[in-house]
Protein backbone atom coordinates (compact mmCIF):
# COMPACT_ATOMS: atom_id res chain seq x y z
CA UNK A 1 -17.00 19.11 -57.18
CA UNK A 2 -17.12 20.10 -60.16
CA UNK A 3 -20.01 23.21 -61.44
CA UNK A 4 -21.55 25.43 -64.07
CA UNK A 5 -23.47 28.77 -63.18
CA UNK A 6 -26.69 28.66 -65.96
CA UNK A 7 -30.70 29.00 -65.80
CA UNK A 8 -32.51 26.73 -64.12
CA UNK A 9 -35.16 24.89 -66.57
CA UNK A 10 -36.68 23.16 -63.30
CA UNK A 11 -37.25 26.09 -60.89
CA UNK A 12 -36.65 29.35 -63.05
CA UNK A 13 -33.68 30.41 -60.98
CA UNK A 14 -31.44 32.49 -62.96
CA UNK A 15 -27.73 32.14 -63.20
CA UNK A 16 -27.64 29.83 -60.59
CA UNK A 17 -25.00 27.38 -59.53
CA UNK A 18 -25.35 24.07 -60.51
CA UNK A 19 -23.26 20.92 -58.98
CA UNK A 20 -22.52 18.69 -61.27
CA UNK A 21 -21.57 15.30 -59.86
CA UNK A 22 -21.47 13.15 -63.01
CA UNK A 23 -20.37 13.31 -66.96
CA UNK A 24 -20.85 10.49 -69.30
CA UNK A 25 -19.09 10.81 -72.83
CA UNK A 26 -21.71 10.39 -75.62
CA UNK A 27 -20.22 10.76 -78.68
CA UNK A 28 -17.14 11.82 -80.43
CA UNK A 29 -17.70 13.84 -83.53
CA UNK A 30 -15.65 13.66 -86.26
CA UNK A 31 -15.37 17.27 -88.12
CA UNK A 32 -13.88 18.08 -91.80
CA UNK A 33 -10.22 19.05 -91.69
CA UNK A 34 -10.33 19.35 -88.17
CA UNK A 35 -9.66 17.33 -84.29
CA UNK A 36 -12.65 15.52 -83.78
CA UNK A 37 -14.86 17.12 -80.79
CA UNK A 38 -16.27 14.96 -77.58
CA UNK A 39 -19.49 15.47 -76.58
CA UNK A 40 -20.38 14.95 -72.98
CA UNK A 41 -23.90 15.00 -70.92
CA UNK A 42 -23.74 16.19 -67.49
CA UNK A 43 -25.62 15.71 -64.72
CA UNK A 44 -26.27 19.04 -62.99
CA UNK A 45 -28.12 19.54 -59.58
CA UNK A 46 -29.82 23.26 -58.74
CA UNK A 47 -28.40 25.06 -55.81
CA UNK A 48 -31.91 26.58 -55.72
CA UNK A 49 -34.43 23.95 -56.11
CA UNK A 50 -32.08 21.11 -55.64
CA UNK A 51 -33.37 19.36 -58.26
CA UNK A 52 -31.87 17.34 -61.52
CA UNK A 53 -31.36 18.74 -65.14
CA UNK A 54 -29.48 16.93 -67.96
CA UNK A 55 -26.85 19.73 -69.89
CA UNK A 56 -25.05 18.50 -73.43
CA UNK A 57 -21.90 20.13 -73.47
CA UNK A 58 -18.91 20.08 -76.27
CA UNK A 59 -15.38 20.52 -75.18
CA UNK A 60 -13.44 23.49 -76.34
CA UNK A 61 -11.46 23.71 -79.51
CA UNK A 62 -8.55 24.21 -77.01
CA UNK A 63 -9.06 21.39 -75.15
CA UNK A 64 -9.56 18.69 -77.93
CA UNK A 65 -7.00 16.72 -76.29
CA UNK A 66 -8.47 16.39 -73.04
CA UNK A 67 -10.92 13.79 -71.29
CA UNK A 68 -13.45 15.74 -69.31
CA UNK A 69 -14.18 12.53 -67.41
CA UNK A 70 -10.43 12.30 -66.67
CA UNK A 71 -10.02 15.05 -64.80
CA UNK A 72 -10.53 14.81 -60.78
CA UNK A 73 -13.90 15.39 -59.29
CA UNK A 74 -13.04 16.31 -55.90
CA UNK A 75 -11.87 19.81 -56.26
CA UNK A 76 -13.67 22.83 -57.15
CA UNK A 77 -13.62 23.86 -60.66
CA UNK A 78 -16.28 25.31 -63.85
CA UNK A 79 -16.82 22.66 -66.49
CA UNK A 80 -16.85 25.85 -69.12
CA UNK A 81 -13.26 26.06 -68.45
CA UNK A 82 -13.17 22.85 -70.79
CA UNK A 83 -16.23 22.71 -72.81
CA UNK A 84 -19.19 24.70 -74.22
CA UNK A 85 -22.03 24.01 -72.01
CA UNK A 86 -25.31 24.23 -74.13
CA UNK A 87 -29.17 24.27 -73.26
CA UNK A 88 -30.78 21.58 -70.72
CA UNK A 89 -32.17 18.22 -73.25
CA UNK A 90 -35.69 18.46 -73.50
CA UNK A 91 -37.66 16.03 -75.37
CA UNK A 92 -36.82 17.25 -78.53
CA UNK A 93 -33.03 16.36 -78.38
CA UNK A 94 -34.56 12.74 -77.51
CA UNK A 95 -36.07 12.14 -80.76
CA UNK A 96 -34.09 14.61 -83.63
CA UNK A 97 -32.04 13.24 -86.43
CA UNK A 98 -28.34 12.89 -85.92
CA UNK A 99 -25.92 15.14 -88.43
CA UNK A 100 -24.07 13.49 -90.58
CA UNK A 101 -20.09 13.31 -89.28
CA UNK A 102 -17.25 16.20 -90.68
CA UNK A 103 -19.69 18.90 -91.15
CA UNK A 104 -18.12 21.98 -90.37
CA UNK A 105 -19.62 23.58 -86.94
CA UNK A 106 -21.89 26.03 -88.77
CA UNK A 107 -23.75 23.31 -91.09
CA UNK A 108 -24.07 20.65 -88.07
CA UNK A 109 -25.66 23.58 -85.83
CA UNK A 110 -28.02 24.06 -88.49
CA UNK A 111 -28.86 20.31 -89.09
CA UNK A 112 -29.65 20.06 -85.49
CA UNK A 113 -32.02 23.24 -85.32
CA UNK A 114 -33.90 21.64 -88.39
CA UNK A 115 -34.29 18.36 -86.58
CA UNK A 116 -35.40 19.22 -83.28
CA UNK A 117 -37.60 21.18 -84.80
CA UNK A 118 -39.28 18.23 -86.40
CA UNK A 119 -39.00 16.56 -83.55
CA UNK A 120 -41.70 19.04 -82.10
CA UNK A 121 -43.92 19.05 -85.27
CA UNK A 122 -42.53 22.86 -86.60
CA UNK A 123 -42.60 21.99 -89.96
CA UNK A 124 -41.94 25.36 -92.00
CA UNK A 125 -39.13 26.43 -89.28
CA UNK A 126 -37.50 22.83 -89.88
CA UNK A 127 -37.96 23.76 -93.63
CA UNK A 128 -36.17 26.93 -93.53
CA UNK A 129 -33.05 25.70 -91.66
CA UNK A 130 -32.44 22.74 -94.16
CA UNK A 131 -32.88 24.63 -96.86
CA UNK A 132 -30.20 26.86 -95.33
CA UNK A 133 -28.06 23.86 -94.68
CA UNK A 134 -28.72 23.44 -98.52
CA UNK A 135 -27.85 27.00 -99.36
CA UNK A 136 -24.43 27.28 -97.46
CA UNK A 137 -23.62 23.79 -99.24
CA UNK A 138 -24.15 24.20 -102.72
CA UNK A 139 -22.97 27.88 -102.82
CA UNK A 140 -19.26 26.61 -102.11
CA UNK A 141 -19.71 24.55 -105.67
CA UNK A 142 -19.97 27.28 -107.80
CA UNK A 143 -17.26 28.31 -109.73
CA UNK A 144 -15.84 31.75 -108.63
CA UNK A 145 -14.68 34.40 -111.58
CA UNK A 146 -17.10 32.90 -114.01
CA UNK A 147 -20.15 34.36 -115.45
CA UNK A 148 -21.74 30.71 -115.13
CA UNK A 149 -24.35 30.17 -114.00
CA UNK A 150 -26.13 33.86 -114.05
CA UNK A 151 -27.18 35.94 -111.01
CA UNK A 152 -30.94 34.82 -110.86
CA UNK A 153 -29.28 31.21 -110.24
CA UNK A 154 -26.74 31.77 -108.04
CA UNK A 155 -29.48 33.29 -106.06
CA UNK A 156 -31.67 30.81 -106.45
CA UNK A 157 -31.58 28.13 -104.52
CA UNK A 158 -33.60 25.00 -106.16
CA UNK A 159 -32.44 26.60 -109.75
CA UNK A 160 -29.13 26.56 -108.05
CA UNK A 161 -29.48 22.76 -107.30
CA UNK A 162 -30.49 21.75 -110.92
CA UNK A 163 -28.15 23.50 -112.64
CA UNK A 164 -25.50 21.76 -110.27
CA UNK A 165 -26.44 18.33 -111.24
CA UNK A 166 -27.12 19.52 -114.78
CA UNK A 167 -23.03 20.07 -114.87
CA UNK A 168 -22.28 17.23 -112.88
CA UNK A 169 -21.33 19.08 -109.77
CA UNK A 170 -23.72 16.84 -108.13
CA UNK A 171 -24.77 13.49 -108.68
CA UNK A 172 -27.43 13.29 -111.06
CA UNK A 173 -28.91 10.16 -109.24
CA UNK A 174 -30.10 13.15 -107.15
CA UNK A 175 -32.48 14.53 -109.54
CA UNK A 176 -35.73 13.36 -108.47
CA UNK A 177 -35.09 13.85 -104.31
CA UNK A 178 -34.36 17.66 -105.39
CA UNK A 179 -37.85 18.04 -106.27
CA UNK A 180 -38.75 19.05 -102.86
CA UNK A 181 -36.10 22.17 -103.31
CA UNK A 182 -38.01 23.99 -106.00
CA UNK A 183 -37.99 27.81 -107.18
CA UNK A 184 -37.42 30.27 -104.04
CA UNK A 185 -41.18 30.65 -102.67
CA UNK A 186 -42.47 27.79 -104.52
CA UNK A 187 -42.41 24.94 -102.15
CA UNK A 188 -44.03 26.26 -98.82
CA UNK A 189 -40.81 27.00 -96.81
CA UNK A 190 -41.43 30.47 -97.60
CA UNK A 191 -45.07 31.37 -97.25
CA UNK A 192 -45.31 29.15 -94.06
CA UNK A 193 -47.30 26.12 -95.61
CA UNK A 194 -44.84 23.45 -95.22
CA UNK A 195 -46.14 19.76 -94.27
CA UNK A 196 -45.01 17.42 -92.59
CA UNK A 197 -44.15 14.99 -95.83
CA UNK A 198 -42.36 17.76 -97.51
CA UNK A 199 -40.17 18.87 -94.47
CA UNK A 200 -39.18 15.19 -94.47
CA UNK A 201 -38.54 15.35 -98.11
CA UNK A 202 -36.37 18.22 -97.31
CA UNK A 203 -34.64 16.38 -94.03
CA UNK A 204 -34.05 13.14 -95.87
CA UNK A 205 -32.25 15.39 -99.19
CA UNK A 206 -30.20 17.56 -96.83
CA UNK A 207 -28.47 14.91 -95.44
CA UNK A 208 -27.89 12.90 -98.56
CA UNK A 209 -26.28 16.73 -99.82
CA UNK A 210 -24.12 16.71 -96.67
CA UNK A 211 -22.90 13.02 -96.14
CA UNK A 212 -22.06 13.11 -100.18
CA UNK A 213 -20.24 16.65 -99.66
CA UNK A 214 -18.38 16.48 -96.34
CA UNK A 215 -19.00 12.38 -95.31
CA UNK A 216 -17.77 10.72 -97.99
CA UNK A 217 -14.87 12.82 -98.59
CA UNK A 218 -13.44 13.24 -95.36
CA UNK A 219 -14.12 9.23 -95.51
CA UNK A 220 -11.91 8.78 -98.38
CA UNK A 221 -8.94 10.70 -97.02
CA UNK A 222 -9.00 9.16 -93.82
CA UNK A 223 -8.48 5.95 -95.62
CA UNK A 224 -5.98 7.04 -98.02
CA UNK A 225 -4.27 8.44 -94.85
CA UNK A 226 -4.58 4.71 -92.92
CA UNK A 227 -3.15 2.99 -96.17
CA UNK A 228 -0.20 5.41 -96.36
CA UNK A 229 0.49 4.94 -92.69
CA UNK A 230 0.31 1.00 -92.65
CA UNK A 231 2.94 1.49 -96.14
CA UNK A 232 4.97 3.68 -93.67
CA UNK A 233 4.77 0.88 -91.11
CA UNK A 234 5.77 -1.35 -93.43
CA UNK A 235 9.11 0.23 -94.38
């Protein structure tokens, strides 16, 4: 059968072996410029305790071309050998906002941090990880060698934002949802005074910034890339 040596979230038990005795394929994420990833839960039992816990795990860059479910369940063999095991789902996996698809691995790790936790009503530490979603974004649209825009707005990150859309570099039909990415220290993220409406302000903007960014572009070339291989088809 197959296993995975991790911390028990039922009993405490540290390291421990867990069985795990069933996989079920729950989504396959599609990643800019790169093989899309599958993402598996597993059902793991405690050596210790004996009792259930529910692990997400995402198979290995090395192994995109594998089907964990595929693979025979009657020998002996560690799961991490073919995917990244991560933490046991808890209740605020159940109810966080998806990532939009193609973001690279750093952004979507972020995304998800954000949204589980608003899933758990932390506000301010949801805040902070969007607007670092937002920050790793909008930095790779500045132009590099130039001495536009100055230092206190490359630094900045809602003066960063408006001068982007004031040059076009992002939509202006963005304008009014970036009012809830103001001056550095002006909007609550940084003083700890966030609400609830604003971190959703900040949720619902961070993932317009990242489907327009990464989405709809990857989008676009995956359909140019159809079209040219149906033309290819063609003769």
């Amino acid at each position: 059968m197959p296993f995975i040596v991790d911390d028990c979230p039922r009993c405490g038990a540290s390291k421990i072996t867990f069985d795990v005795p069933a996989c079920k394929l729950v989504k396959i994420s599609e990643r800019y410029r790169l093989p899309s990833l599958r993402e598996y839960e597993i059902y793991c039992v405690c050596k210790s305790c004996n009792r259930g816990s529910i692990f997400r795990t995402t198979q290995t860059e090395d192994a995109t071309n594998k089907e964990l479910g595929q693979f025979k369940w009657d020998g002996l063999w560690d799961v991490r050998n073919f995917s990244n095991v991560g933490s046991p789902i808890t209740p605020a996996d159940l109810q966080a906002s998806t990532p939009p698809d193609y973001l690279p691995n750093d952004l979507r790790e972020m995304f998800v941090e954000g949204a589980k936790c608003m899933a758990i009503n932390c506000f301010n530490a949801a805040g902070t990880m969007y607007r670092l979603c937002l920050d790793y974004a909008t930095k790779e649209l500045l132009p590099e060698g130039s001495d536009e825009p100055n230092t206190k707005i490359r630094r900045s990150l809602g003066l960063r934002i408006e001068w982007l859309i004031s040059r076009g570099l992002l939509s202006d039909s963005l304008k009014e949802l970036a009012e809830c990415v103001k001056d550095d220290g002006n909007d609550g993220a940084h003083d700890g005074t966030l609400d609830k409406d604003s971190a959703l302000d900040l949720e619902d903007f961070t993932y317009i910034i990242l489907e327009r960014l990464y989405t709809e572009k990857q989008r676009v070339i995956d359909a140019k890339n159809r079209r040219q291989l149906i033309r290819n088809e063609r003769g």
